[in-house]
PDB file of N, CA and C in Angstrom:
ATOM      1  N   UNK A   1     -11.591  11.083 -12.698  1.00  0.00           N
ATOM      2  CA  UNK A   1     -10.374  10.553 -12.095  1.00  0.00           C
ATOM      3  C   UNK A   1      -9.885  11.557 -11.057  1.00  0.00           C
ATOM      4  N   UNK A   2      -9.480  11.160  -9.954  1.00  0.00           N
ATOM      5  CA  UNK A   2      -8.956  11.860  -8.637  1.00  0.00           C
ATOM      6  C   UNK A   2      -7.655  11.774  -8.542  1.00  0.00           C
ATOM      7  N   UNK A   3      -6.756  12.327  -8.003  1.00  0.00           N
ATOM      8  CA  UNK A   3      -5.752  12.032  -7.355  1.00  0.00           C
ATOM      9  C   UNK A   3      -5.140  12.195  -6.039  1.00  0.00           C
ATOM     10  N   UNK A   4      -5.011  11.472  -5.279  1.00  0.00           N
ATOM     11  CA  UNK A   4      -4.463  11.794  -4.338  1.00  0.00           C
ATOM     12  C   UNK A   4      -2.800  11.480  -3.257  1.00  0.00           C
ATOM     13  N   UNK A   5      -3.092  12.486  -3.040  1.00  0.00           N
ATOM     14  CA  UNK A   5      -1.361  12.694  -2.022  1.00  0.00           C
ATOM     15  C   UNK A   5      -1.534  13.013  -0.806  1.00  0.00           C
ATOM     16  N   UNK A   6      -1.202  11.871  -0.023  1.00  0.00           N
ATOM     17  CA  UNK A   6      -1.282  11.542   1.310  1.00  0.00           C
ATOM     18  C   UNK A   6       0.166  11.558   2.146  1.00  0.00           C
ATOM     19  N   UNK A   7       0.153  13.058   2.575  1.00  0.00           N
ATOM     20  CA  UNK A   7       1.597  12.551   3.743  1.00  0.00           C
ATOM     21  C   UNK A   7       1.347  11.767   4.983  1.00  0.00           C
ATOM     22  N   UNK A   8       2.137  10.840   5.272  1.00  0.00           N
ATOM     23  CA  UNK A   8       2.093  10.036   6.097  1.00  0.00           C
ATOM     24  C   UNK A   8       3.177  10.435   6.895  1.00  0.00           C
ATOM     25  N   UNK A   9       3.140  11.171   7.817  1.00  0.00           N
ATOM     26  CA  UNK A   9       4.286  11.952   8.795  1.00  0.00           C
ATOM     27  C   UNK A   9       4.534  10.673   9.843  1.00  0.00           C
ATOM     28  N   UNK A  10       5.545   9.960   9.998  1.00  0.00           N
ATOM     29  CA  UNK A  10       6.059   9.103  11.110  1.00  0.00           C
ATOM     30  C   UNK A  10       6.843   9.374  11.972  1.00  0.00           C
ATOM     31  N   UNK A  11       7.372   8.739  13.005  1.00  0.00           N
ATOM     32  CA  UNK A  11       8.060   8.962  14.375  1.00  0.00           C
ATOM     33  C   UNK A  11       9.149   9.612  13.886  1.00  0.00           C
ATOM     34  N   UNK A  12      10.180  10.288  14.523  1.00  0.00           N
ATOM     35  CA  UNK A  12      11.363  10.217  14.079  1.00  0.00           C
ATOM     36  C   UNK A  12      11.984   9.004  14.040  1.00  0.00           C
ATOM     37  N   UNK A  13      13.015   9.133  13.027  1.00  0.00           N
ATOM     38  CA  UNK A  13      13.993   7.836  12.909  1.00  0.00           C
ATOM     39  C   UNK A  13      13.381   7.284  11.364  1.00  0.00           C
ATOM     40  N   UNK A  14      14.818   6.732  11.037  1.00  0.00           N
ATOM     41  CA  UNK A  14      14.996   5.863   9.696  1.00  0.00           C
ATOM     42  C   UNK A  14      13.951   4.882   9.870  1.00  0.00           C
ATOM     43  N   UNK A  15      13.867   4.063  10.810  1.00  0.00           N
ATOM     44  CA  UNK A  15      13.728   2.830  11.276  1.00  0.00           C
ATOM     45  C   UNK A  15      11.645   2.774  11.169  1.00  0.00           C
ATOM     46  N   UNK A  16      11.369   4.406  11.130  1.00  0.00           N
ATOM     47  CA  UNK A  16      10.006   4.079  11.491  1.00  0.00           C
ATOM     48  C   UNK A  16       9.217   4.780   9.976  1.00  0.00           C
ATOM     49  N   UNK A  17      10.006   5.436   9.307  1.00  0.00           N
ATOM     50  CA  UNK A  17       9.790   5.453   7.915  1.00  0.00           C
ATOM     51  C   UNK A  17       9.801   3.491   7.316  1.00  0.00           C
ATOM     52  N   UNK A  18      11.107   2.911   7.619  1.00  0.00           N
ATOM     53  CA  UNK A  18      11.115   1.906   6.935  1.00  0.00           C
ATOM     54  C   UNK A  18      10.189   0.915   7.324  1.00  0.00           C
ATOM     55  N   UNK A  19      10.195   1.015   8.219  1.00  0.00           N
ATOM     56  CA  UNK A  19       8.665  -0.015   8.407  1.00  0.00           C
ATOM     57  C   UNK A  19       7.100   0.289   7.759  1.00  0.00           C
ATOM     58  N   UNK A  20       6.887   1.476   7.929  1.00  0.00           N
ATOM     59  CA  UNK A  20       5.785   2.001   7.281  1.00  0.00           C
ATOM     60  C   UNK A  20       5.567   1.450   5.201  1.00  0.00           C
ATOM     61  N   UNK A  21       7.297   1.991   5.111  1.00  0.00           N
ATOM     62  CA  UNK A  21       7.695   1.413   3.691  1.00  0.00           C
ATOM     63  C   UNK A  21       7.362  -0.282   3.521  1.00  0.00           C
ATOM     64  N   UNK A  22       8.230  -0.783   4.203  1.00  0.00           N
ATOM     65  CA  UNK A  22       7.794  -2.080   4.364  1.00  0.00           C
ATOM     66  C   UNK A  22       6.455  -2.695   4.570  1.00  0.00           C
ATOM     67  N   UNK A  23       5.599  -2.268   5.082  1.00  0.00           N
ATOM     68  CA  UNK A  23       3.968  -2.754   5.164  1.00  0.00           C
ATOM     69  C   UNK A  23       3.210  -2.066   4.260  1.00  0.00           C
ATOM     70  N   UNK A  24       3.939  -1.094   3.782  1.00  0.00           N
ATOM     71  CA  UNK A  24       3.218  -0.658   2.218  1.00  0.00           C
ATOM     72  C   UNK A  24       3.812  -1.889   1.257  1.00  0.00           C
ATOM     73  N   UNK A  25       4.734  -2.391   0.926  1.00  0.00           N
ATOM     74  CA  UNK A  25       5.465  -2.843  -0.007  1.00  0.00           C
ATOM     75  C   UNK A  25       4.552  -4.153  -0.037  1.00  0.00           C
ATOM     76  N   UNK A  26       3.599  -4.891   0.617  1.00  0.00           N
ATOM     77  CA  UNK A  26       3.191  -5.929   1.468  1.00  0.00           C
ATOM     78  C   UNK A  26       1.671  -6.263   0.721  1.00  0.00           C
ATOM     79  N   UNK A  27       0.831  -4.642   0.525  1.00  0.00           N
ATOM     80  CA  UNK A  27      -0.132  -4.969   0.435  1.00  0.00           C
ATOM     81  C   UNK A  27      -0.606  -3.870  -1.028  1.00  0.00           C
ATOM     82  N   UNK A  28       1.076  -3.412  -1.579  1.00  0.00           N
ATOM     83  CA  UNK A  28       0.598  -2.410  -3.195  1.00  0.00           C
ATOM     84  C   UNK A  28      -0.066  -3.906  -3.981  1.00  0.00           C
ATOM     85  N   UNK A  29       0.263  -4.480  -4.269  1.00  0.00           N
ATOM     86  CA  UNK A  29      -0.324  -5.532  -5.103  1.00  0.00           C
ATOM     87  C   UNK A  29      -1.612  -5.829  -4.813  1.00  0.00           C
ATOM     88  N   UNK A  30      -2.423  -6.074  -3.787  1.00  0.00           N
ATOM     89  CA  UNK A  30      -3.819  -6.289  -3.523  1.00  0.00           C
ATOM     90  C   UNK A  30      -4.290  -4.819  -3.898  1.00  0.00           C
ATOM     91  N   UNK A  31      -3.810  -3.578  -3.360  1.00  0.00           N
ATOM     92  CA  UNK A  31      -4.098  -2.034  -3.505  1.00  0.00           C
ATOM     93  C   UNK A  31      -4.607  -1.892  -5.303  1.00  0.00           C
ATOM     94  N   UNK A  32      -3.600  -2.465  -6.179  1.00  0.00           N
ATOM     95  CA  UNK A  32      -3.566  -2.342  -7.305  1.00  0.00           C
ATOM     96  C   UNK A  32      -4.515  -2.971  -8.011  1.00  0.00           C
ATOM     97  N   UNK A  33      -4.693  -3.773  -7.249  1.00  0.00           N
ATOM     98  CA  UNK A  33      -5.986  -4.992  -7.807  1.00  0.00           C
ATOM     99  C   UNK A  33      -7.505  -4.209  -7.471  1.00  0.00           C
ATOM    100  N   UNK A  34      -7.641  -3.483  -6.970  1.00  0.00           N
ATOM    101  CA  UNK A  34      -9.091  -3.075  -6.460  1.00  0.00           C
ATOM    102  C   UNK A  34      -9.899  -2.375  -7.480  1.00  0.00           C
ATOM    103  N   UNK A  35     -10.737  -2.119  -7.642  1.00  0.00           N
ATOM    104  CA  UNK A  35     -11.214  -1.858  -8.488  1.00  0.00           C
ATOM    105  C   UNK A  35     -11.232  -0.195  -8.559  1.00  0.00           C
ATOM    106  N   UNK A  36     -10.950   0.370  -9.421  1.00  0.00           N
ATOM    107  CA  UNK A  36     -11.164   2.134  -9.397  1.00  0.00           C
ATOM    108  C   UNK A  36      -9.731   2.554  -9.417  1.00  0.00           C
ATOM    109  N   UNK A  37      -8.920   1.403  -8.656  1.00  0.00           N
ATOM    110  CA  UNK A  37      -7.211   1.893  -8.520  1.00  0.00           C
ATOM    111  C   UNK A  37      -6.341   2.160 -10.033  1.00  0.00           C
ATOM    112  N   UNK A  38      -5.899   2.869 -10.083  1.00  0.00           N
ATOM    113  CA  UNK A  38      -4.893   2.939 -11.457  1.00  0.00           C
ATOM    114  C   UNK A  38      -3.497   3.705 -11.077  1.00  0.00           C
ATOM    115  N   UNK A  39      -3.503   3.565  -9.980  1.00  0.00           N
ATOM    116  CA  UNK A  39      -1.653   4.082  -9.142  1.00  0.00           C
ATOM    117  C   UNK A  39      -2.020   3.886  -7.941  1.00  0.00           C
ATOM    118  N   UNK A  40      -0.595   3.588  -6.756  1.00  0.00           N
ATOM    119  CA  UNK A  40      -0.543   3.490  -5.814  1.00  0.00           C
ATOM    120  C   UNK A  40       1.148   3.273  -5.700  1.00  0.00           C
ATOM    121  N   UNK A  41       1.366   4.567  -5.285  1.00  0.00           N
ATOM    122  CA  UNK A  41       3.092   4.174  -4.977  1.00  0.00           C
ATOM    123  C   UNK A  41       3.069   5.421  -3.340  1.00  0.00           C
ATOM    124  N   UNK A  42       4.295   4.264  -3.078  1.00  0.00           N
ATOM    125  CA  UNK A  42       4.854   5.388  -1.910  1.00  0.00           C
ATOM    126  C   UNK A  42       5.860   6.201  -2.732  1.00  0.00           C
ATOM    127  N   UNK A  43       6.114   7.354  -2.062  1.00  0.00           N
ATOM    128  CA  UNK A  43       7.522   8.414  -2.380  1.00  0.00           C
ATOM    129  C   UNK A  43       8.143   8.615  -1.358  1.00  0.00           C
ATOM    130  N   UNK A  44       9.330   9.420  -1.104  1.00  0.00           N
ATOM    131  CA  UNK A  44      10.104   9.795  -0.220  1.00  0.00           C
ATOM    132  C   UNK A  44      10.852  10.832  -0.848  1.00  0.00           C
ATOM    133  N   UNK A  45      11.403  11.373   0.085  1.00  0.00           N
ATOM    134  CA  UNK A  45      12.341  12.738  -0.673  1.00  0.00           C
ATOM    135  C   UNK A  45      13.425  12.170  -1.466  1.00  0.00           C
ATOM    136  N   UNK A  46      13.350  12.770  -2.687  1.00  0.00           N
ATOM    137  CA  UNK A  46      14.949  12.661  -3.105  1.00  0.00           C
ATOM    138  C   UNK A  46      16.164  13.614  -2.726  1.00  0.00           C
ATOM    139  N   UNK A  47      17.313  13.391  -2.541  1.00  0.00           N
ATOM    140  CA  UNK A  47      18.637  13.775  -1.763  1.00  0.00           C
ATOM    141  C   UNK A  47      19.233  14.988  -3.214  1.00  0.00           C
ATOM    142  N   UNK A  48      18.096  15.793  -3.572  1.00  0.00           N
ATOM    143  CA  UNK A  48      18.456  16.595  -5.009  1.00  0.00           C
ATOM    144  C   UNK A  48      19.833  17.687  -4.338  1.00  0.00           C
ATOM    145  N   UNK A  49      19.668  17.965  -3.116  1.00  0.00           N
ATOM    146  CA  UNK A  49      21.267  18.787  -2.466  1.00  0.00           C
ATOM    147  C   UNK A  49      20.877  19.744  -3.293  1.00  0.00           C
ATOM    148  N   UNK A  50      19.490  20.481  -3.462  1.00  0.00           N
ATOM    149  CA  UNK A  50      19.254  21.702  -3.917  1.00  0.00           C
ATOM    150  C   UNK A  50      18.667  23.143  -3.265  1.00  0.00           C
ATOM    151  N   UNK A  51      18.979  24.227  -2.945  1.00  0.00           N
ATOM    152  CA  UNK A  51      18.662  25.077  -1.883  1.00  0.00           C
ATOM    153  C   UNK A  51      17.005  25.225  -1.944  1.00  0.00           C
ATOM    154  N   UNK A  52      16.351  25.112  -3.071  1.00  0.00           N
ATOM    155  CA  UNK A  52      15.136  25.456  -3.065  1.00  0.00           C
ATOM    156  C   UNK A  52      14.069  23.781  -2.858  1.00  0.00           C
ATOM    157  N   UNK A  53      14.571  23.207  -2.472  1.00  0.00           N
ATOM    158  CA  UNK A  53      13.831  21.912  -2.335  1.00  0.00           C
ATOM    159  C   UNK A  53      13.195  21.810  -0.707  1.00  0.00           C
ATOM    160  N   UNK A  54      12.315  21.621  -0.469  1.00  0.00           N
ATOM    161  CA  UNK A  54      11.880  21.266   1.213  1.00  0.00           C
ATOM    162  C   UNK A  54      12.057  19.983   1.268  1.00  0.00           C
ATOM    163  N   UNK A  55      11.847  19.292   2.413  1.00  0.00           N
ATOM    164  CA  UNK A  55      12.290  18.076   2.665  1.00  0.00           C
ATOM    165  C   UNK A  55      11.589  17.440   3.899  1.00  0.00           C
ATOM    166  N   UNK A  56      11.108  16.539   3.815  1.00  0.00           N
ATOM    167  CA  UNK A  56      10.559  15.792   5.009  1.00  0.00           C
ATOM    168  C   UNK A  56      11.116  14.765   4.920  1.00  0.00           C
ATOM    169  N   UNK A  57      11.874  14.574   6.108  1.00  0.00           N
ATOM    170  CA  UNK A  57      12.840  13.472   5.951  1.00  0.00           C
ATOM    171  C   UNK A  57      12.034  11.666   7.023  1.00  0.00           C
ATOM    172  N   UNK A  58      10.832  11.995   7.911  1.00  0.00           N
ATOM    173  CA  UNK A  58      10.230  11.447   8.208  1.00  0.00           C
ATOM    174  C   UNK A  58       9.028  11.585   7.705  1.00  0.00           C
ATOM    175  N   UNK A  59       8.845  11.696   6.445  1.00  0.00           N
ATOM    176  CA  UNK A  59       7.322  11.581   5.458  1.00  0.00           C
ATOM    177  C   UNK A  59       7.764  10.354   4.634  1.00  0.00           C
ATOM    178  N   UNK A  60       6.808   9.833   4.283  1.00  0.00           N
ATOM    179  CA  UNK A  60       6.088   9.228   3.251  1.00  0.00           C
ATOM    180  C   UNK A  60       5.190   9.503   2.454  1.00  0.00           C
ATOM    181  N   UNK A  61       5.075   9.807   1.252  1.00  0.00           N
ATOM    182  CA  UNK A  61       4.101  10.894   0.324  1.00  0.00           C
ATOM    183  C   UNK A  61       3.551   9.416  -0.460  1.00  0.00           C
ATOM    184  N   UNK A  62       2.199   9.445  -0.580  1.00  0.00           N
ATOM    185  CA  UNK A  62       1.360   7.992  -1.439  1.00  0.00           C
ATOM    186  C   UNK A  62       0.740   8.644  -2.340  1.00  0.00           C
ATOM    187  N   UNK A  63       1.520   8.465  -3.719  1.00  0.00           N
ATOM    188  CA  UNK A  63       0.560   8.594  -4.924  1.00  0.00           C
ATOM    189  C   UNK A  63      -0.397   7.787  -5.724  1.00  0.00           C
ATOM    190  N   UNK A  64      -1.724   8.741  -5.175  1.00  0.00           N
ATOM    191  CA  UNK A  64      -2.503   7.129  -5.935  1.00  0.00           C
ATOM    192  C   UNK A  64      -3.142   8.064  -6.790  1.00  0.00           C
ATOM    193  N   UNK A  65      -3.908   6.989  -7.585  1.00  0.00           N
ATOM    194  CA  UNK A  65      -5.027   7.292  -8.859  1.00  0.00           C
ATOM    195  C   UNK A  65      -6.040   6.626  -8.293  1.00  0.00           C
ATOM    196  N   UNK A  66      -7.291   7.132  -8.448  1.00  0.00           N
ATOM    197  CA  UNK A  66      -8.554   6.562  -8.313  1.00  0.00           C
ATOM    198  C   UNK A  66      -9.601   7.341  -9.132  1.00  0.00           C
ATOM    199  N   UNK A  67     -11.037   5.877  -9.716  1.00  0.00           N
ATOM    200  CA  UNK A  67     -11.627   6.546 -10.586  1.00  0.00           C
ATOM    201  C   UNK A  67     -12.399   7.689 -10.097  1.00  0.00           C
ATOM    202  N   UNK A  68     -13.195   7.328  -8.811  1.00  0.00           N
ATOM    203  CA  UNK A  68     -13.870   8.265  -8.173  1.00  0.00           C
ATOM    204  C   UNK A  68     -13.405   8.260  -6.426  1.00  0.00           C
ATOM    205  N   UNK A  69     -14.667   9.535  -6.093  1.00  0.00           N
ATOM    206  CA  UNK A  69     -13.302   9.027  -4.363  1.00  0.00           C
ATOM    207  C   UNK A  69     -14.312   8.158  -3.131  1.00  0.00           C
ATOM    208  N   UNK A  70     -16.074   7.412  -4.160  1.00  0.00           N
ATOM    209  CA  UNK A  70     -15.871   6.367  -3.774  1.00  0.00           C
ATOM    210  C   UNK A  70     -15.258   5.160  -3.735  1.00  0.00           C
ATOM    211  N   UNK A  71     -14.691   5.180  -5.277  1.00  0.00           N
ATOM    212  CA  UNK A  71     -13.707   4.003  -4.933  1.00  0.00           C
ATOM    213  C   UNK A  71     -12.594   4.577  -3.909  1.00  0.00           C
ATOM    214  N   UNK A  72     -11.987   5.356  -3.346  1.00  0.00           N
ATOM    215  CA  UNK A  72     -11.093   5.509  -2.698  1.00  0.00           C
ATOM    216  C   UNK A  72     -12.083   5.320  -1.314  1.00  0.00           C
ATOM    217  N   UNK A  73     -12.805   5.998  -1.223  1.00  0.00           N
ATOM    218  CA  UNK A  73     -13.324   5.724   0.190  1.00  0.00           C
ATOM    219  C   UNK A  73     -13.452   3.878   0.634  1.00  0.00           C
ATOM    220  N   UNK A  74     -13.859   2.824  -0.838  1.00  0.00           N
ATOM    221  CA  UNK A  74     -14.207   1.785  -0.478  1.00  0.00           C
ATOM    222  C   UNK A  74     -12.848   1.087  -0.621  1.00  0.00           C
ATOM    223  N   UNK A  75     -12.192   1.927  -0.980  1.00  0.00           N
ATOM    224  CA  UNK A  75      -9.954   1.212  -0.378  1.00  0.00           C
ATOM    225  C   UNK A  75     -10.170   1.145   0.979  1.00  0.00           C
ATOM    226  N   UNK A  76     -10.591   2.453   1.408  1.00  0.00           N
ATOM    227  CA  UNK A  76      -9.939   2.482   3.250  1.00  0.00           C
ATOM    228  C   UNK A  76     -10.760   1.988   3.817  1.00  0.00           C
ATOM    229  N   UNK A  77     -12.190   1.446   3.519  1.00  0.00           N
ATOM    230  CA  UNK A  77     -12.569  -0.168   4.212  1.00  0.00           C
ATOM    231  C   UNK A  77     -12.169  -1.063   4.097  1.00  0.00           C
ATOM    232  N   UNK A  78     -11.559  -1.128   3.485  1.00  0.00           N
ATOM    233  CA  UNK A  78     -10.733  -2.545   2.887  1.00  0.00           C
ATOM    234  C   UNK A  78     -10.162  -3.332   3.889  1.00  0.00           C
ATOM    235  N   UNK A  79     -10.130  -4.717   4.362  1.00  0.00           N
ATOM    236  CA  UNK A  79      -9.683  -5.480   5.600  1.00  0.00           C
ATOM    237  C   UNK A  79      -8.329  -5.322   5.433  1.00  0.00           C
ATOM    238  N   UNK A  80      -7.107  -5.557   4.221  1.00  0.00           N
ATOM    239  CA  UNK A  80      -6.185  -4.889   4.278  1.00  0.00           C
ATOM    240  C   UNK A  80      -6.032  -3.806   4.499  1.00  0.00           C
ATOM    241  N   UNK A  81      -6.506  -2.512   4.182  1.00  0.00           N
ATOM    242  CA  UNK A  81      -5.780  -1.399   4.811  1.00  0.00           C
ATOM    243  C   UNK A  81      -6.137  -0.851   6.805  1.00  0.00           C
ATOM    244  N   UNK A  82      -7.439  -2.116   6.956  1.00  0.00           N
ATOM    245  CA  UNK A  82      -7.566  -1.489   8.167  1.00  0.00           C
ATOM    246  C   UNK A  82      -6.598  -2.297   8.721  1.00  0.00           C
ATOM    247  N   UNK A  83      -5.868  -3.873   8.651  1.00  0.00           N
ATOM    248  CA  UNK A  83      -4.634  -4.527   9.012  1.00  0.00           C
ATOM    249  C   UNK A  83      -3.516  -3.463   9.231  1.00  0.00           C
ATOM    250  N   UNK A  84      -3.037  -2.569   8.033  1.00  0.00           N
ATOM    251  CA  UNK A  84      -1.967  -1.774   7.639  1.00  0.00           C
ATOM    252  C   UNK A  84      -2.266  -0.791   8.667  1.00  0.00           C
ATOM    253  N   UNK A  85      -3.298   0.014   9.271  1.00  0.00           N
ATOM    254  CA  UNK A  85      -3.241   0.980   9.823  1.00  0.00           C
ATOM    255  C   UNK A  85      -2.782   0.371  11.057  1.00  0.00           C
ATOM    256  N   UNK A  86      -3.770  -0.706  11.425  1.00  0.00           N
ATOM    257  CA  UNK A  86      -2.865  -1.605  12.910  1.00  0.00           C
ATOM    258  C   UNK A  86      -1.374  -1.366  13.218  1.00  0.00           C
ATOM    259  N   UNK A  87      -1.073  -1.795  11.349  1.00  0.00           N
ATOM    260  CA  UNK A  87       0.903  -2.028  11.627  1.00  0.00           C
ATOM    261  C   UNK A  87       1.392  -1.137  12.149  1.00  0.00           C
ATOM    262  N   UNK A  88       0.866  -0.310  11.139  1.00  0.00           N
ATOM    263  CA  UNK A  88       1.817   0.913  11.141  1.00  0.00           C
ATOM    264  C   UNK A  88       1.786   2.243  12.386  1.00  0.00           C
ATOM    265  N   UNK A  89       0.421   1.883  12.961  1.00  0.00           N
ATOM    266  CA  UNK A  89       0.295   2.598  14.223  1.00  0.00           C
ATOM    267  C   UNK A  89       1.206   3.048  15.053  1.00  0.00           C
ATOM    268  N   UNK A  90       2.642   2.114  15.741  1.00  0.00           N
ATOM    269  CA  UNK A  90       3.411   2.798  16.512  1.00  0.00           C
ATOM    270  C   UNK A  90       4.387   3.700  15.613  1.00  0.00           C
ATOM    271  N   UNK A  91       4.049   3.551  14.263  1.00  0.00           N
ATOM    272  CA  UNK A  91       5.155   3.866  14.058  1.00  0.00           C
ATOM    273  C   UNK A  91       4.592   5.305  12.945  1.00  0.00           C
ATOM    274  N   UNK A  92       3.099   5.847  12.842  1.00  0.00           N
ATOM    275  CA  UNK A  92       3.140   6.918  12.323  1.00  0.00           C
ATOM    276  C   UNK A  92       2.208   7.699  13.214  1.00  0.00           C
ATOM    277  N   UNK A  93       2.708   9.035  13.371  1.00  0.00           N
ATOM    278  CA  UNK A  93       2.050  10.531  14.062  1.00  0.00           C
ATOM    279  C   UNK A  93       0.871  10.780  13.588  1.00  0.00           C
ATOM    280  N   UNK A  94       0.885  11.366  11.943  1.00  0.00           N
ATOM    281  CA  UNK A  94      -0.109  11.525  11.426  1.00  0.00           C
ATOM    282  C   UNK A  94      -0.380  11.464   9.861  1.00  0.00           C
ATOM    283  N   UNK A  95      -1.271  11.855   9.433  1.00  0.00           N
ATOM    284  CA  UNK A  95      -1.714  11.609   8.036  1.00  0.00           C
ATOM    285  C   UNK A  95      -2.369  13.109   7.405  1.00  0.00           C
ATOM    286  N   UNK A  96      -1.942  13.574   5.901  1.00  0.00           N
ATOM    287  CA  UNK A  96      -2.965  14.216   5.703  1.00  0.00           C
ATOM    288  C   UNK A  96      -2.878  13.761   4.458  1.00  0.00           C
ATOM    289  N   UNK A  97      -4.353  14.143   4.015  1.00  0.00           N
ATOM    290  CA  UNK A  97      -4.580  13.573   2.765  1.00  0.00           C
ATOM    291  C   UNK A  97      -5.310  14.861   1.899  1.00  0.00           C
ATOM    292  N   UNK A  98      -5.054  14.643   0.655  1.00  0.00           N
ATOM    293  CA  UNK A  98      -5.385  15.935  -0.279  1.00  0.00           C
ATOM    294  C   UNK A  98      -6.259  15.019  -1.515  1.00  0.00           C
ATOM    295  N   UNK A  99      -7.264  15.611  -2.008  1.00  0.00           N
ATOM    296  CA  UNK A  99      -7.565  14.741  -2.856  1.00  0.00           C
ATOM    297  C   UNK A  99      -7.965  15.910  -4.060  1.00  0.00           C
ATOM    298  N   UNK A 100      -7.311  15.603  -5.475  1.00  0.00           N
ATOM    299  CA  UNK A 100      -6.904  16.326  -6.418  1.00  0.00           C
ATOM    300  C   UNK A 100      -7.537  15.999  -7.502  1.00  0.00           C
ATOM    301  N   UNK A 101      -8.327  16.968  -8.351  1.00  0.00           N
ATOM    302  CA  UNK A 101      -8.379  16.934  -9.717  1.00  0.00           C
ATOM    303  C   UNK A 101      -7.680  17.524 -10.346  1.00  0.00           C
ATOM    304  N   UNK A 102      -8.226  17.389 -12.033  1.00  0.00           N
ATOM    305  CA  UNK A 102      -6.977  18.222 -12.913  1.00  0.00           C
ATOM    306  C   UNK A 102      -7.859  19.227 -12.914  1.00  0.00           C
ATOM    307  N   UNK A 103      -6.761  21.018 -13.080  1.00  0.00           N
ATOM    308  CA  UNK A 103      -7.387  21.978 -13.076  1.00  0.00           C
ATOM    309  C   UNK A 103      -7.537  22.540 -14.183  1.00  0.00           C
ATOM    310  N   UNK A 104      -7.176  21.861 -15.039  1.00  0.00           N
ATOM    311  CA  UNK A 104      -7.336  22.353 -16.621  1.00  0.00           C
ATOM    312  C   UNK A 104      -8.065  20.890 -17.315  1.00  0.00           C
ATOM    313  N   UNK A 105      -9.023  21.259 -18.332  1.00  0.00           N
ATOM    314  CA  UNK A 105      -9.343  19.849 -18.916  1.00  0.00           C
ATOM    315  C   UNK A 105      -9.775  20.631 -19.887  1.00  0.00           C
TER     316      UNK A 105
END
């Protein structure tokens, strides 16, 4: 099992986070259905008003589960997510993606 956390850095503005949110919200249900998937959520910062917290206030952080990271590789062929990258194009900079095991087992 993998995990991965993908910042999705967008334009400035509310407006271009929420759209990104919005065309995620569109296609978690097909995401969830795929085979290998066992999570897929967006995040965003929470407003914790704590000095030691960082903050990306134009990120989007995607927590997913996958069994292996061919199934993740055979997500991002997926005719939905290459649709989603279309959408979301004007409205995100860039992407990085981290892909995680557990370091203790």
């Amino acid at each position: 099992m993998i995990t991965v956390i993908a910042e999705i850095r967008t334009r400035p503005g509310v407006h271009h986070r929420q759209a990104v949110l919005d065309a995620f919200a569109k296609i978690i249900p097909t995401v969830l259905e795929e085979e290998g998937c066992f999570g897929y959520a967006p995040l965003i910062d929470h407003n914790a008003q704590v000095a030691f917290q960082t903050t990306a206030p134009d990120s989007v952080f995607m927590l997913e589960k996958w069994e292996t990271v061919a199934h993740l590789e055979a997500h991002l062929q997926t005719s939905h997510m290459k649709n989603h990258s279309v959408a979301v194009k004007d409205d995100v900079l860039d992407v990085h993606i981290h892909i995680l095991e557990d370091a203790i087992k």
